[in-house]
PDB file of N, CA and C in Angstrom:
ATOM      1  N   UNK A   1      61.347  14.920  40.381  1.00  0.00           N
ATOM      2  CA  UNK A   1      60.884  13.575  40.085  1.00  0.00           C
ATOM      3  C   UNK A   1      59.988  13.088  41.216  1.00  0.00           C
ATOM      4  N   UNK A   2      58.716  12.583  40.851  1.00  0.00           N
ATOM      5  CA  UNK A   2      57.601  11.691  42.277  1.00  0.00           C
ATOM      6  C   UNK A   2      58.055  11.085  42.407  1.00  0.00           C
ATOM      7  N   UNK A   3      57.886  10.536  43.763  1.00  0.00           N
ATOM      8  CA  UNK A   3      58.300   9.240  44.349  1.00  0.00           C
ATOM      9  C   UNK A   3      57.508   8.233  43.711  1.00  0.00           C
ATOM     10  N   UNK A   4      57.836   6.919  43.564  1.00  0.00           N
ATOM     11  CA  UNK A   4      56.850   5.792  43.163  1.00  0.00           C
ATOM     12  C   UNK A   4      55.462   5.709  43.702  1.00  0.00           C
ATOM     13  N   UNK A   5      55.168   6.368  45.353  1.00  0.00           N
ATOM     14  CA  UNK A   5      53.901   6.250  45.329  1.00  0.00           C
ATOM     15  C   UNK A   5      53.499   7.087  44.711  1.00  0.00           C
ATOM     16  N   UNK A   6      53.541   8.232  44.997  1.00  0.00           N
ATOM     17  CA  UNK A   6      52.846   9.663  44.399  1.00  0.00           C
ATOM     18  C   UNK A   6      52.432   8.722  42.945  1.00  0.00           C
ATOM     19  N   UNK A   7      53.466   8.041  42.240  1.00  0.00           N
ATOM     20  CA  UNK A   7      53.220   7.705  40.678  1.00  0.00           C
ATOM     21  C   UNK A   7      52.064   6.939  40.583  1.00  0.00           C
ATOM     22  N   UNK A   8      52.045   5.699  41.566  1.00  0.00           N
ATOM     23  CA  UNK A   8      50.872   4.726  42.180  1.00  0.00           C
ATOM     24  C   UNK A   8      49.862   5.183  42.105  1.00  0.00           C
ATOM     25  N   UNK A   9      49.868   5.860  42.814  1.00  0.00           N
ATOM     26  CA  UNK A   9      48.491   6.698  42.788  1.00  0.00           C
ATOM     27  C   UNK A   9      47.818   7.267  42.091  1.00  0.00           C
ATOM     28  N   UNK A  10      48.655   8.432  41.381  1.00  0.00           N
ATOM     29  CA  UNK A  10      48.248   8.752  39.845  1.00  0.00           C
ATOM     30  C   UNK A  10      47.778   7.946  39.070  1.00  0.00           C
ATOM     31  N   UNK A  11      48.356   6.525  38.456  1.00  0.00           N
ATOM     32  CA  UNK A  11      47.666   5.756  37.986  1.00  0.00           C
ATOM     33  C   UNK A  11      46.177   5.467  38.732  1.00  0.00           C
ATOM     34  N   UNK A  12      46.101   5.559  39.796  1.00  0.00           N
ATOM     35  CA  UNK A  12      44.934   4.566  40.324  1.00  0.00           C
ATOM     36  C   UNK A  12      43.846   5.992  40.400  1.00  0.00           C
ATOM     37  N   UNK A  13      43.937   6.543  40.458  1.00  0.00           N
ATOM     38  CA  UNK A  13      42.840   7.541  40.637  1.00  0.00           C
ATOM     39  C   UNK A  13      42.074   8.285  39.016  1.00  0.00           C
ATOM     40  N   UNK A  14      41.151   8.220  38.977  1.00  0.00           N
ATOM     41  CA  UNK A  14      40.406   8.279  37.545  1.00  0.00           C
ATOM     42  C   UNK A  14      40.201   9.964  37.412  1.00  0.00           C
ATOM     43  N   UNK A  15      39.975  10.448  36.665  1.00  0.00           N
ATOM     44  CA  UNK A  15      39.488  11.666  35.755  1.00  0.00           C
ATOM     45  C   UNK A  15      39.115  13.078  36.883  1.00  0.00           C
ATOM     46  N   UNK A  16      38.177  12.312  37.562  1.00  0.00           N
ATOM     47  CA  UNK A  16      37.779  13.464  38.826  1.00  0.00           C
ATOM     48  C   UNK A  16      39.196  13.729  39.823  1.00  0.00           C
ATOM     49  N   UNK A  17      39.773  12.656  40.162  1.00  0.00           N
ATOM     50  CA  UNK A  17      41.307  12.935  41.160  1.00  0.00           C
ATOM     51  C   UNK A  17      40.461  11.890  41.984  1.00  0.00           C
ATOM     52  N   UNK A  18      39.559  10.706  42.296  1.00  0.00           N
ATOM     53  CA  UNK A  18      39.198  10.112  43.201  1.00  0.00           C
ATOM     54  C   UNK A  18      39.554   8.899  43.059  1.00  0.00           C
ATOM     55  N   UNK A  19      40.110   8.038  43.817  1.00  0.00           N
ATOM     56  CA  UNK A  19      40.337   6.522  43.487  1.00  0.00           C
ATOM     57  C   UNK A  19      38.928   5.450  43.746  1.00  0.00           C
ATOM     58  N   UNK A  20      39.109   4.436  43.501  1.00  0.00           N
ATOM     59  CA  UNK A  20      37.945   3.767  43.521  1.00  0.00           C
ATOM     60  C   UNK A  20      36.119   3.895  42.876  1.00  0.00           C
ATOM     61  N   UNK A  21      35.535   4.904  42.246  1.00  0.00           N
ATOM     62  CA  UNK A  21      34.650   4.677  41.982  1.00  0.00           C
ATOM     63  C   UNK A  21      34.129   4.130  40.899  1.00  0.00           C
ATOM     64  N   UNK A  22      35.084   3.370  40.099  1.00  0.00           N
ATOM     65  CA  UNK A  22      34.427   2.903  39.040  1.00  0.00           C
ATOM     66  C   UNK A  22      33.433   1.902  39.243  1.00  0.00           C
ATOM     67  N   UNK A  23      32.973   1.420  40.286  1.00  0.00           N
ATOM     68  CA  UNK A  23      32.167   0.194  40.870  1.00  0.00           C
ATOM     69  C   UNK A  23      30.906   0.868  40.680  1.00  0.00           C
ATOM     70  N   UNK A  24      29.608   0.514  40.041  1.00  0.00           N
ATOM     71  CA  UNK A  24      28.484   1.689  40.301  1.00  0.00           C
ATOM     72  C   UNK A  24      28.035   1.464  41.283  1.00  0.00           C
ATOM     73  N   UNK A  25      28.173   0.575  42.476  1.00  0.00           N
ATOM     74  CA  UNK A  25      27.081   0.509  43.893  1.00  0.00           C
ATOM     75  C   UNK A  25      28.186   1.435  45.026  1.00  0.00           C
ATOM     76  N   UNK A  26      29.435   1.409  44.714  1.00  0.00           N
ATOM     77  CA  UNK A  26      30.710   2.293  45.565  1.00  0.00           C
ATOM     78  C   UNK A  26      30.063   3.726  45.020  1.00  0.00           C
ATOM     79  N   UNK A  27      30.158   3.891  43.920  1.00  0.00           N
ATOM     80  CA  UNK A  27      29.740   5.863  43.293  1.00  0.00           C
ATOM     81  C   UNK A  27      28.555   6.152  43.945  1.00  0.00           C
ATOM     82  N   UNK A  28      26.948   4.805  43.781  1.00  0.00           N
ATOM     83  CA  UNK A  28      25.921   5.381  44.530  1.00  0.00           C
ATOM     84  C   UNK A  28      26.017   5.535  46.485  1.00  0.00           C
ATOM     85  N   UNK A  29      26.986   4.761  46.416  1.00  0.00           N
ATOM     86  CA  UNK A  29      27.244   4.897  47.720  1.00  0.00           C
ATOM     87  C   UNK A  29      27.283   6.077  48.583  1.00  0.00           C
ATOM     88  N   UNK A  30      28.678   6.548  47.871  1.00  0.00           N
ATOM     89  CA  UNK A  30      29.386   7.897  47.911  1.00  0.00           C
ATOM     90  C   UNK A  30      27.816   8.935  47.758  1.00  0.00           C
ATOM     91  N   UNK A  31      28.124   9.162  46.559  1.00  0.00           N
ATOM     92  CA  UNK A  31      26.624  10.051  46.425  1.00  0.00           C
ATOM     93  C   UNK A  31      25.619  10.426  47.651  1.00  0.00           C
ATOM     94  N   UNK A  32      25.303   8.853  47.751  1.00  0.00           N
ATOM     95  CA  UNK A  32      24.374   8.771  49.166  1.00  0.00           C
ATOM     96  C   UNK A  32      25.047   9.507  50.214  1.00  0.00           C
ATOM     97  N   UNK A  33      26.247   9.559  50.926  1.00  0.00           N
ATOM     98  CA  UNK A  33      26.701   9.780  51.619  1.00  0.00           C
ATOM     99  C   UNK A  33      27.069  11.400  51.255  1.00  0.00           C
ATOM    100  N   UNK A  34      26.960  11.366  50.283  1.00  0.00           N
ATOM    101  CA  UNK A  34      27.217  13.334  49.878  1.00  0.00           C
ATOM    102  C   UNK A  34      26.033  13.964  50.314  1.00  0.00           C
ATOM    103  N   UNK A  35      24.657  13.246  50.013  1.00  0.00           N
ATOM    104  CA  UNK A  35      23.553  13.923  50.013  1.00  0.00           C
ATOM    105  C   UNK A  35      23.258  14.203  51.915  1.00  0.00           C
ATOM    106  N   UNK A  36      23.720  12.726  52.205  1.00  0.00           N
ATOM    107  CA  UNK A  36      23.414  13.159  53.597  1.00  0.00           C
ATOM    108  C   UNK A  36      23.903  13.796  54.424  1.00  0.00           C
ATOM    109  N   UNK A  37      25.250  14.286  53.697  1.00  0.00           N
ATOM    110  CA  UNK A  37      26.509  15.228  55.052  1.00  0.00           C
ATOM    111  C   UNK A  37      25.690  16.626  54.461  1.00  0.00           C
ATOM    112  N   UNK A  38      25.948  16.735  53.299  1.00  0.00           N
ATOM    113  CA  UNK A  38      24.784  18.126  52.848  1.00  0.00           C
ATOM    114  C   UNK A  38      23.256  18.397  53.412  1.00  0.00           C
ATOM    115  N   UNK A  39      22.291  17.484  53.898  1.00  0.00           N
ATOM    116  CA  UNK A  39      21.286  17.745  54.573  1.00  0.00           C
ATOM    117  C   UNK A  39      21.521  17.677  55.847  1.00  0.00           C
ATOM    118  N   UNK A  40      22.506  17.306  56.172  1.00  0.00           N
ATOM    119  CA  UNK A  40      22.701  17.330  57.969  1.00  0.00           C
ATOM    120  C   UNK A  40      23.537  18.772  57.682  1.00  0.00           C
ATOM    121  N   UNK A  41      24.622  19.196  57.160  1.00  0.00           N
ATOM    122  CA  UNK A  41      24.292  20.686  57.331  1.00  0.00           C
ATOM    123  C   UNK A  41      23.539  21.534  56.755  1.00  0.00           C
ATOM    124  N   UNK A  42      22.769  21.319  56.124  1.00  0.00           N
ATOM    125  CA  UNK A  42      21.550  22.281  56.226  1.00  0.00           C
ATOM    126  C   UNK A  42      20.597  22.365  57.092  1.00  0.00           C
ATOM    127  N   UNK A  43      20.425  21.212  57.529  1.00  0.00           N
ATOM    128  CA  UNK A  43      19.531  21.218  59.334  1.00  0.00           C
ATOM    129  C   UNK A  43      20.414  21.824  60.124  1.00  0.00           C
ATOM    130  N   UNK A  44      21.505  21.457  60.385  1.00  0.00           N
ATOM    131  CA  UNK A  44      22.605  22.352  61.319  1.00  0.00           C
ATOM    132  C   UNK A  44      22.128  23.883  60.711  1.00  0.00           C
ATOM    133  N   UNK A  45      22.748  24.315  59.997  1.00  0.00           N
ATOM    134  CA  UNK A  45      22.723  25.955  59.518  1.00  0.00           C
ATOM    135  C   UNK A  45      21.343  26.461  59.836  1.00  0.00           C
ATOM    136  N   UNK A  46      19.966  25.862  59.140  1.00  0.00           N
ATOM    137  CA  UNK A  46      19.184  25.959  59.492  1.00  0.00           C
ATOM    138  C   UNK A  46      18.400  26.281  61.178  1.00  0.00           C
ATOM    139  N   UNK A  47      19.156  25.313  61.846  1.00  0.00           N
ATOM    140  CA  UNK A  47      18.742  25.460  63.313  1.00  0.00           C
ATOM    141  C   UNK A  47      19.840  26.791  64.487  1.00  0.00           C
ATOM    142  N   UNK A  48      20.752  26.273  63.856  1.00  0.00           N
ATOM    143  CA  UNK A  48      21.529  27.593  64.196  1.00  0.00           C
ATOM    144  C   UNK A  48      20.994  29.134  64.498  1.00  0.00           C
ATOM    145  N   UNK A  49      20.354  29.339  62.614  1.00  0.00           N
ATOM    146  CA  UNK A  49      20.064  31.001  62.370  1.00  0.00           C
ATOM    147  C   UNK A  49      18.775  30.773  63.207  1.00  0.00           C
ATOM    148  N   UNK A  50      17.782  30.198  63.124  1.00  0.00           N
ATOM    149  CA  UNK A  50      17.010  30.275  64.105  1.00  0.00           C
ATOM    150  C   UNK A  50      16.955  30.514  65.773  1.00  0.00           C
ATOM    151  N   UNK A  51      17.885  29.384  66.314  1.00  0.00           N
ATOM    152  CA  UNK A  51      18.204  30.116  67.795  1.00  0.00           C
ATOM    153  C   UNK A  51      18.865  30.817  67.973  1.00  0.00           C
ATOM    154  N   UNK A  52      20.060  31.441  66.413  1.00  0.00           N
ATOM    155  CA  UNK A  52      20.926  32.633  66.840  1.00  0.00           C
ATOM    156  C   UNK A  52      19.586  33.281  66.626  1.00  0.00           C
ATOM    157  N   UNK A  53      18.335  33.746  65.972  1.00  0.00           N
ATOM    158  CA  UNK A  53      18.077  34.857  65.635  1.00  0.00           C
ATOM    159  C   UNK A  53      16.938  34.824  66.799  1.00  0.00           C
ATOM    160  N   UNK A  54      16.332  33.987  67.693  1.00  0.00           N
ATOM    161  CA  UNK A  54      15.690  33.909  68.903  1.00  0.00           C
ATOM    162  C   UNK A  54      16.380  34.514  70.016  1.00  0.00           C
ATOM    163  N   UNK A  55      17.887  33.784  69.976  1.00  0.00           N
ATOM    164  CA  UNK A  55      18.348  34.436  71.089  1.00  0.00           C
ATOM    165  C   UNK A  55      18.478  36.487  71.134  1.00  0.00           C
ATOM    166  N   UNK A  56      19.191  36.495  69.763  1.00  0.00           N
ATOM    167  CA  UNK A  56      19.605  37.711  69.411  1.00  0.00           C
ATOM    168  C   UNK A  56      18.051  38.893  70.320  1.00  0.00           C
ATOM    169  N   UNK A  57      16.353  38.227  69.797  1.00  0.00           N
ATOM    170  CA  UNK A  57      15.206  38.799  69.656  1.00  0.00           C
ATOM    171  C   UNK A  57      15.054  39.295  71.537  1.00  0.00           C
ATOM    172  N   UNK A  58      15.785  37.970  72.035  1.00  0.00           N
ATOM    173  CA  UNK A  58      15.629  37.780  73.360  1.00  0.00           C
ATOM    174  C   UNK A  58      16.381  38.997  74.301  1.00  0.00           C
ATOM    175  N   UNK A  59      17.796  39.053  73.595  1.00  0.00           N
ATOM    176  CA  UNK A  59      18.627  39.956  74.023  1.00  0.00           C
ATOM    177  C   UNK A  59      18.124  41.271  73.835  1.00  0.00           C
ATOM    178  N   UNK A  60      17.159  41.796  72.935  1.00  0.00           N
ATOM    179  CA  UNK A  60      16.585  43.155  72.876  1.00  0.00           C
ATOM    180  C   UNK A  60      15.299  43.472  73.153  1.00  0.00           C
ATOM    181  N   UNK A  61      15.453  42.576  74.002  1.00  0.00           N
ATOM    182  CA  UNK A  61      13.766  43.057  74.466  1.00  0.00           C
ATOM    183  C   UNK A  61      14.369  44.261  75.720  1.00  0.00           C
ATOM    184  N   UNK A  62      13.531  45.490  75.826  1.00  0.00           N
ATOM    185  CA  UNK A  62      13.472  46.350  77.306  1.00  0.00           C
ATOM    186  C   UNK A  62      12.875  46.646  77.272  1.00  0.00           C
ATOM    187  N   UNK A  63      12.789  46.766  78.697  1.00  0.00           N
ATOM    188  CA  UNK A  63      11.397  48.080  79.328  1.00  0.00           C
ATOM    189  C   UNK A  63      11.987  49.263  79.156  1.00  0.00           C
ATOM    190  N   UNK A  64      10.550  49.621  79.767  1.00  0.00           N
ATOM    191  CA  UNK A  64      10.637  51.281  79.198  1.00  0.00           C
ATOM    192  C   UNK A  64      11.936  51.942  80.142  1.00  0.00           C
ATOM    193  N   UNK A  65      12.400  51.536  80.957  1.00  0.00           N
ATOM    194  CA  UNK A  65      13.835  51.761  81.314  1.00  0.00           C
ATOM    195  C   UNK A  65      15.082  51.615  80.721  1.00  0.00           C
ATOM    196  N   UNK A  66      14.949  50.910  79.592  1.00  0.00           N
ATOM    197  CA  UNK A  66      16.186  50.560  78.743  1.00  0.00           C
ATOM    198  C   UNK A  66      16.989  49.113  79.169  1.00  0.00           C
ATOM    199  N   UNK A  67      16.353  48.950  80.440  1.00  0.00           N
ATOM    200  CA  UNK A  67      16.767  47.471  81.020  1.00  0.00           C
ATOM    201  C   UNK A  67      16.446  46.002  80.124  1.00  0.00           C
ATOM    202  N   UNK A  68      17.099  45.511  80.318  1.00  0.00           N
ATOM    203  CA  UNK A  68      16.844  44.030  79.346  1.00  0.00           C
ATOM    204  C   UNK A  68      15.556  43.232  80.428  1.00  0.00           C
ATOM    205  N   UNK A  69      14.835  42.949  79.683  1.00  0.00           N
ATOM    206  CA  UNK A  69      13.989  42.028  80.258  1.00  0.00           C
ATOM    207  C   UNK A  69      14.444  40.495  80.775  1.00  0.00           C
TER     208      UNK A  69
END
């Protein structure tokens, strides 16, 4: 058997499992805020493979000794 909140809650949360968005300026809100955690990691990921793959270029450079530059 749930406890009464667990039950609370169930009621209050709509179709997706999320409470609160039936408001449409709260949903565009949200949204907004989806789009921007998703483009801030894609600039993250983005900048990452780049200086991992600079550094990586950096680490294999040698002379004709086999020494790292």
């Amino acid at each position: 058997m749930a406890p009464e909140w667990m039950k609370a809650m169930e009621a209050v949360r709509g179709p997706r499992g999320r409470a609160g968005l039936a408001d449409p300026l709260e949903a565009a809100e949200w949204n907004g805020l989806q789009w921007i955690a998703g483009f801030l990691a894609r600039l993250t990921r983005i900048h990452l493979t780049r200086s991992d793959a600079a550094q990586t270029a950096q680490t294999c450079l040698v002379d004709r000794r086999g020494l790292p530059i």
